[in-house]
Protein backbone atom coordinates (compact mmCIF):
# COMPACT_ATOMS: atom_id res chain seq x y z
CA UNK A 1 0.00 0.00 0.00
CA UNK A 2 1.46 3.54 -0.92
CA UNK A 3 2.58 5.92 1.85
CA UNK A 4 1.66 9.49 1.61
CA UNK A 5 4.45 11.91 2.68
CA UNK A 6 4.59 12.18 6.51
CA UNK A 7 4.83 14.96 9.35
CA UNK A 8 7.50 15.34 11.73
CA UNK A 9 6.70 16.06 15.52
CA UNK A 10 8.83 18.25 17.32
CA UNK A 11 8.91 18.84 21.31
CA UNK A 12 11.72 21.00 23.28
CA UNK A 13 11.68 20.43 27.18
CA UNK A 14 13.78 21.18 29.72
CA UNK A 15 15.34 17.29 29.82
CA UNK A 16 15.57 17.33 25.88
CA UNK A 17 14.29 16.88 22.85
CA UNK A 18 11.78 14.54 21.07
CA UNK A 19 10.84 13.66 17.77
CA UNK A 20 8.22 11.50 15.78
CA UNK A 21 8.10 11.03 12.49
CA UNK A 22 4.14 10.15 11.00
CA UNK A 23 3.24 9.13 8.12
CA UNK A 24 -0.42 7.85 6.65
CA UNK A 25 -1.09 5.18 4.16
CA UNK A 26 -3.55 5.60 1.50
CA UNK A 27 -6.58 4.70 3.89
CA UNK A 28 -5.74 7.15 6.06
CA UNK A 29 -4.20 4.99 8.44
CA UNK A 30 -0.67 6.59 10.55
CA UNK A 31 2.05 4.72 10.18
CA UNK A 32 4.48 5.63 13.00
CA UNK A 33 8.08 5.77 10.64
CA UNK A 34 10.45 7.07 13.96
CA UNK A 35 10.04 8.31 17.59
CA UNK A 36 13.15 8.74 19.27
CA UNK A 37 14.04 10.95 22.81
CA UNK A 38 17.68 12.61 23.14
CA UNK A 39 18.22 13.80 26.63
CA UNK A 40 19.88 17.08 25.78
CA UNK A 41 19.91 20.43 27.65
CA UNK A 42 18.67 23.74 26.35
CA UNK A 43 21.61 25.31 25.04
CA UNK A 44 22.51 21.95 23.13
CA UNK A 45 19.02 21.13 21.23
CA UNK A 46 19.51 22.77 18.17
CA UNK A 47 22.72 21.10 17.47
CA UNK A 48 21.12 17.66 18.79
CA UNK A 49 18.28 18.32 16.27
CA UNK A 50 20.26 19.03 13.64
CA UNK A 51 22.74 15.41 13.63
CA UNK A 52 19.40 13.38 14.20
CA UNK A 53 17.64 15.04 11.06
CA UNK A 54 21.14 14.19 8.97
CA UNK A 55 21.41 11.10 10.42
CA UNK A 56 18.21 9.85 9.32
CA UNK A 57 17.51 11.66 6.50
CA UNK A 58 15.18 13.92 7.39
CA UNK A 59 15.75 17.47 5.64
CA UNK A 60 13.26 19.35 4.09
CA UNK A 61 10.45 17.35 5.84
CA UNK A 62 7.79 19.27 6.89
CA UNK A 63 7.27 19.76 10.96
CA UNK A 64 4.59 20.49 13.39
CA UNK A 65 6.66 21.93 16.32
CA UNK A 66 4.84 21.52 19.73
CA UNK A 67 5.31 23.92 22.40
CA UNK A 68 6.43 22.85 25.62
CA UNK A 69 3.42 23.45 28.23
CA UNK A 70 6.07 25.95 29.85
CA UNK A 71 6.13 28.27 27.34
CA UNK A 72 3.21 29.65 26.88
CA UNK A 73 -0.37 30.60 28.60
CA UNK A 74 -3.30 29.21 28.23
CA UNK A 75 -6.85 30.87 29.10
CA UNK A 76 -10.59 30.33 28.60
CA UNK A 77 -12.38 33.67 27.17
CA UNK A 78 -16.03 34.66 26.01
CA UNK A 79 -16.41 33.60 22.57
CA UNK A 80 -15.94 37.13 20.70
CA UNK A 81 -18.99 37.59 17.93
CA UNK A 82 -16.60 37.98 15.11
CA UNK A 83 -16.05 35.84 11.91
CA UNK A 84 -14.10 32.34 11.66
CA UNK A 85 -10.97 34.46 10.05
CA UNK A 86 -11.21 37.62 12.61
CA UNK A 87 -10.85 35.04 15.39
CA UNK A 88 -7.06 35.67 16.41
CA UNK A 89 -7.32 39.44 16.29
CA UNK A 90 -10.77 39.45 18.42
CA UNK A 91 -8.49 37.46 21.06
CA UNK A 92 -5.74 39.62 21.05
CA UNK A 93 -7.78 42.18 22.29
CA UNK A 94 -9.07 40.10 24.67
CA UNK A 95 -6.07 38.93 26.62
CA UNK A 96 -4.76 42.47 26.71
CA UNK A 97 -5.41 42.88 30.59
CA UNK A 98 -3.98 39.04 30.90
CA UNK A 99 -0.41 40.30 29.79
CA UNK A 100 1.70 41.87 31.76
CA UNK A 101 3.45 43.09 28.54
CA UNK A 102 3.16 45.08 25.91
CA UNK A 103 0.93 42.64 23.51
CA UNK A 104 3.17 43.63 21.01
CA UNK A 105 5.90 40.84 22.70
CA UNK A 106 3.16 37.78 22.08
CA UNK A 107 1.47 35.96 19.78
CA UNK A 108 -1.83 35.08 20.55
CA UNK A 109 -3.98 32.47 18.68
CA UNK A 110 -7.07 30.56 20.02
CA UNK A 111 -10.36 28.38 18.57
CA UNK A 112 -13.93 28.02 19.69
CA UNK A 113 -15.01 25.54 22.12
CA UNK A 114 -18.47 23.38 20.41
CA UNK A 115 -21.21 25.51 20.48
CA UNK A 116 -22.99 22.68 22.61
CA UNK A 117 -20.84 23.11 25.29
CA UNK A 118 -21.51 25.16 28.50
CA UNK A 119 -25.65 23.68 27.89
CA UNK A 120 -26.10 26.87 25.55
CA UNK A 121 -24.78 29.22 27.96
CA UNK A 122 -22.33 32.13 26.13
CA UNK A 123 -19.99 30.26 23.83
CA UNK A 124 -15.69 30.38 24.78
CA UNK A 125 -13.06 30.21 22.96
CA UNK A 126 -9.57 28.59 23.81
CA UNK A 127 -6.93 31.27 23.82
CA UNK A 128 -2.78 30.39 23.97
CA UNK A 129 -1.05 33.17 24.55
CA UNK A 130 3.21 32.70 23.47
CA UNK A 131 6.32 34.91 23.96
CA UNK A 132 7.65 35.91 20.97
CA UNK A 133 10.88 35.27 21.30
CA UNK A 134 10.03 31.94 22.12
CA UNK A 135 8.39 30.95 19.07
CA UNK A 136 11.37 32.87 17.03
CA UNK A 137 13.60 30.73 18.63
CA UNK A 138 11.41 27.40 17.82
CA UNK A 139 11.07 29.12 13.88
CA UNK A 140 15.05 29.06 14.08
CA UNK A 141 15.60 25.84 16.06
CA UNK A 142 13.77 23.90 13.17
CA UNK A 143 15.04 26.18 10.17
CA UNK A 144 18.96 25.16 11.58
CA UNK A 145 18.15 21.60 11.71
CA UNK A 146 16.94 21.66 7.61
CA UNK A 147 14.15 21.37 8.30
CA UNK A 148 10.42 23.12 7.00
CA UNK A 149 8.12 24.20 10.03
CA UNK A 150 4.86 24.38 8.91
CA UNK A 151 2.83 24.71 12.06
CA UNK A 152 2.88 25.81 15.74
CA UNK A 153 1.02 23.58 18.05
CA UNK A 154 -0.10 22.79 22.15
CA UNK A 155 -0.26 20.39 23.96
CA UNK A 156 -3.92 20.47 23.99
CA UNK A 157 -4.26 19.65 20.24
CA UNK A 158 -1.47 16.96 20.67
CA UNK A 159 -3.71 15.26 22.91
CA UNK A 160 -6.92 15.82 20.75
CA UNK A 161 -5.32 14.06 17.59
CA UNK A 162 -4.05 10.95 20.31
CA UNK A 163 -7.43 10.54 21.33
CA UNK A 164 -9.13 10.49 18.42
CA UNK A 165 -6.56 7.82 17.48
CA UNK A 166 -7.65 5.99 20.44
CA UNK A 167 -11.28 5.76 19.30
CA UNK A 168 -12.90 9.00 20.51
CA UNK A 169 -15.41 9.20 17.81
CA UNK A 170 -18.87 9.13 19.25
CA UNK A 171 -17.64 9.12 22.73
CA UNK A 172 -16.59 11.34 25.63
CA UNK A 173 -13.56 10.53 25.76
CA UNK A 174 -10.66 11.96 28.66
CA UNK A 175 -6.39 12.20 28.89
CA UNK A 176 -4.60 12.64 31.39
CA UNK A 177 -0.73 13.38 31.50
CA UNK A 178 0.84 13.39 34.95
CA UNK A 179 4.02 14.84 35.95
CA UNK A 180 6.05 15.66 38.71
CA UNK A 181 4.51 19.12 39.43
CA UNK A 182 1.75 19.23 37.58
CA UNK A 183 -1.37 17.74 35.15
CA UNK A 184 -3.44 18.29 32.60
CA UNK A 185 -6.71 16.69 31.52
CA UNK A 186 -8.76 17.20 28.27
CA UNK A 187 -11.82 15.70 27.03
CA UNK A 188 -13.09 15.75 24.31
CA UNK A 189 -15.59 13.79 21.83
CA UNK A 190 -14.51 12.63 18.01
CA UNK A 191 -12.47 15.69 16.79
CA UNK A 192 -13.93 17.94 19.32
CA UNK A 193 -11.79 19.53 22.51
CA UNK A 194 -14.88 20.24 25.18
CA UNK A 195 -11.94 21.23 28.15
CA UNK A 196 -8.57 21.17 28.81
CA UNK A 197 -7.91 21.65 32.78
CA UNK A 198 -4.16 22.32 34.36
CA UNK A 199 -4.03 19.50 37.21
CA UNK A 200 -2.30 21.87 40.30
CA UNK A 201 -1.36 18.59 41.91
CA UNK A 202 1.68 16.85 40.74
CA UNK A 203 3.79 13.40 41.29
CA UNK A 204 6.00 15.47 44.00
CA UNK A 205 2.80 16.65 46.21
CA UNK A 206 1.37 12.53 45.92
CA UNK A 207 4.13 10.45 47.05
CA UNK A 208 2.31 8.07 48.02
CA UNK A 209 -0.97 8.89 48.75
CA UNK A 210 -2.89 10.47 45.75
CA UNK A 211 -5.92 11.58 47.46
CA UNK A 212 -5.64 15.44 46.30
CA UNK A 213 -4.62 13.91 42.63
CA UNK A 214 -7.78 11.86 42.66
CA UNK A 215 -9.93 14.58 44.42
CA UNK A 216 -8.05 17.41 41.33
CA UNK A 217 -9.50 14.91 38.62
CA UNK A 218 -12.47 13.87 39.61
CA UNK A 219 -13.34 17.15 40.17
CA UNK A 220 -12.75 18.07 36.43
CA UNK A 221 -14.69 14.79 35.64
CA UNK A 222 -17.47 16.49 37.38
CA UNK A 223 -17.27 19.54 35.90
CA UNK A 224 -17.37 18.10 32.33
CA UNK A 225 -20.20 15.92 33.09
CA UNK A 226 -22.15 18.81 35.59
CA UNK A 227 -21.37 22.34 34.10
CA UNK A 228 -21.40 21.33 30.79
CA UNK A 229 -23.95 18.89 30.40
CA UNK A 230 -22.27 16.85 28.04
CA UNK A 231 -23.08 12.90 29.95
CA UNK A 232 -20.39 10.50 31.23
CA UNK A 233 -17.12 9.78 30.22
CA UNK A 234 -16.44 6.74 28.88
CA UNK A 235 -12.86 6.42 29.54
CA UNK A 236 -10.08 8.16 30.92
CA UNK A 237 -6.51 7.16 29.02
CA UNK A 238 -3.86 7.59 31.48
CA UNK A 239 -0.82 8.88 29.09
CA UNK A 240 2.66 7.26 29.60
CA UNK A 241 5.13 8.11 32.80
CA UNK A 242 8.65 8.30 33.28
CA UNK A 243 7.98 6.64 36.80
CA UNK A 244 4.72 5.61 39.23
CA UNK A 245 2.94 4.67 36.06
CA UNK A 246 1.64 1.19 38.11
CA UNK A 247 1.04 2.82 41.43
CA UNK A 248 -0.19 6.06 39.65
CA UNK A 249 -2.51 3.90 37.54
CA UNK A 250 -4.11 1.69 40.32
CA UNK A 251 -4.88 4.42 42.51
CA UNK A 252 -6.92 6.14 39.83
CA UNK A 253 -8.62 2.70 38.97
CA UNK A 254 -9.87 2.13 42.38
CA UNK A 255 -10.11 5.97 43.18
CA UNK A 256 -12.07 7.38 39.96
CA UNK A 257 -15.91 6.74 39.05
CA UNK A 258 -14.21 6.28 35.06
CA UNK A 259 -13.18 3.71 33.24
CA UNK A 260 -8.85 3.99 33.48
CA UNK A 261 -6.51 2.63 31.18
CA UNK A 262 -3.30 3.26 30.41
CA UNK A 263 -2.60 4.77 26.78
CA UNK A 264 0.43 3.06 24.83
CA UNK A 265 1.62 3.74 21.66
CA UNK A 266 2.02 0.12 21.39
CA UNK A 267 -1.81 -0.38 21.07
CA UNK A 268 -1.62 3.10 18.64
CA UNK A 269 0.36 1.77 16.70
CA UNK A 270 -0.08 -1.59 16.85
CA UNK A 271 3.23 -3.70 15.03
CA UNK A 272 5.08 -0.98 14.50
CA UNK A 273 8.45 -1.12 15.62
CA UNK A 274 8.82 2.40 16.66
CA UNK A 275 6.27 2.42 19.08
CA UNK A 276 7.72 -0.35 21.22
CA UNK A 277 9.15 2.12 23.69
CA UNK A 278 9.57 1.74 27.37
CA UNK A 279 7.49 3.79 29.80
CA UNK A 280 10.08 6.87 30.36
CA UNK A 281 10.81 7.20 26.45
CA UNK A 282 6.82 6.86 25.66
CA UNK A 283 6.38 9.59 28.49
CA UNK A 284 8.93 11.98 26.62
CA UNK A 285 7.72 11.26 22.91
CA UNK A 286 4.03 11.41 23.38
CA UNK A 287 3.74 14.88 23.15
CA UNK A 288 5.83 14.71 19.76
CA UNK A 289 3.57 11.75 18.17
CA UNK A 290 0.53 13.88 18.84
CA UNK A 291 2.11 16.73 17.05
CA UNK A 292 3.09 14.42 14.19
CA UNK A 293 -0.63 13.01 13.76
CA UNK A 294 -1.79 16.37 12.78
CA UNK A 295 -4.54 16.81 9.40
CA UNK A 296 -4.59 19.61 8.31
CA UNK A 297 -8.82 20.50 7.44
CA UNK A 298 -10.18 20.00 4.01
């Protein structure tokens, strides 16, 4: 079967860098090609970047660069009555009083939420708000490394396009990344993101006892199925961890009025060599394979 020409995921953390390589077979299908972690600091990434790209061949590809959750702000605004294509601007003005800063050192993008969400109530939008100089040094990160960046993305998308991979259509369906600090949860339904919550409590505050995780998520559970009317959720995929994945994962089962299971790229991407990861390198790439499973519309 022919293989259309793929997307590379990019994601730059603190710990290093990460990159998946995507590409789709004539059905539609993802084929995951490469997914590989190099545990790099900062200051060292874009020449990292640059000897994995020659080393496998990768210049010129195209890439979907993911922003680290880090770098940049997210917020939940009143929808603002403008057109589909006036969108960005309308938010801009928006998030003025959010920033600090002169508006003039961010970019800000954002979508609407489903207009069935929040049972009819005034419509939101989704609003990421980015440092410039942040994104001009992602634009020049990629551009050094050969290759062609042709799209910015969050997390929050990432984890939309590895949902609907796990079989989110027709179902509220929930993620949930947990690290040492911090969380974040999104549900959504099919292609839809309904919420995206930060998680306050992270791996450090637990140790072992994850009562105020628990209590943080089922709260957003909750909210999802309360506030905004949209009915249970049928599952809640636990995304990969460097460490507590077991412990983590039973003490949601047992803790958690959802269905939990662990997400693995395995069961993505099932028979595909470059999915069979351990836990740590699946909980460093994952953001990176999302990224790399973007469709563009139409």
């Amino acid at each position: 079967m022919r293989v259309a020409a793929g997307l590379i995921g990019i994601e730059c953390g603190p710990q290093g860098i990460a990159l998946a390589q995507v590409e789709r077979r004539e059905d539609g299908s993802p084929l995951l090609q490469r997914c590989e972690f190099r545990a790099v600091p900062p200051a060292e990434q874009e020449a990292a970047l640059k000897a994995l790209v020659q080393e496998h061949g990768l210049q010129d590809m195209p890439v979907n660069l993911l922003l680290h959750p880090a770098d940049y702000q997210a917020h939940l605004l009143d929808a603002p009555e403008v057109a589909a294509d006036e969108l960005r601007d309308a938010l801009r003005w928006k998030v003025r009083e959010l920033v600090g800063n002169s508006l003039t050192d961010y970019v800000v993008d954002g979508f609407n939420l489903p207009e069935d969400a929040y049972r009819g109530r005034a419509r939101r939008s989704f609003c990421a708000v980015l440092d410039k100089a942040r994104m001009q040094a992602g634009e020049r990160l990629v551009r050094h490394a050969g290759l062609r960046l042709q799209s910015i993305d969050i997390t929050e998308m990432a984890f939309r396009n590895l949902g609907l991979l796990a079989g989110a259509e027709g179902i509220n369906l929930g993620l949930l990344r947990l690290r040492s600090s911090e969380g974040l949860i999104c549900i959504q339904n099919g292609s839809e993101l309904y919420m995206s919550r930060r998680i306050e409590q992270g791996l450090d505050q637990a140790g072992e006892d994850f009562a105020n995780v628990i209590l943080e998520v089922q709260r957003s559970l909750d909210y999802y199925e309360g506030q905004l009317g949209k009915g249970y959720i049928a599952r809640l995929l636990l995304l990969p961890m460097k460490r507590l994945g077991e412990p983590t994962l039973a003490a949601l089962s047992s803790g958690l009025a959802v269905h939990v299971l662990p997400l693995r790229l395995a069961e993505l991407f099932p028979g595909q060599p470059a999915a069979e990861l351990d836990d740590a390198a699946q909980a460093f790439c994952i953001g990176a394979v999302g990224a790399a499973l973007r469709q563009e519309a139409g």
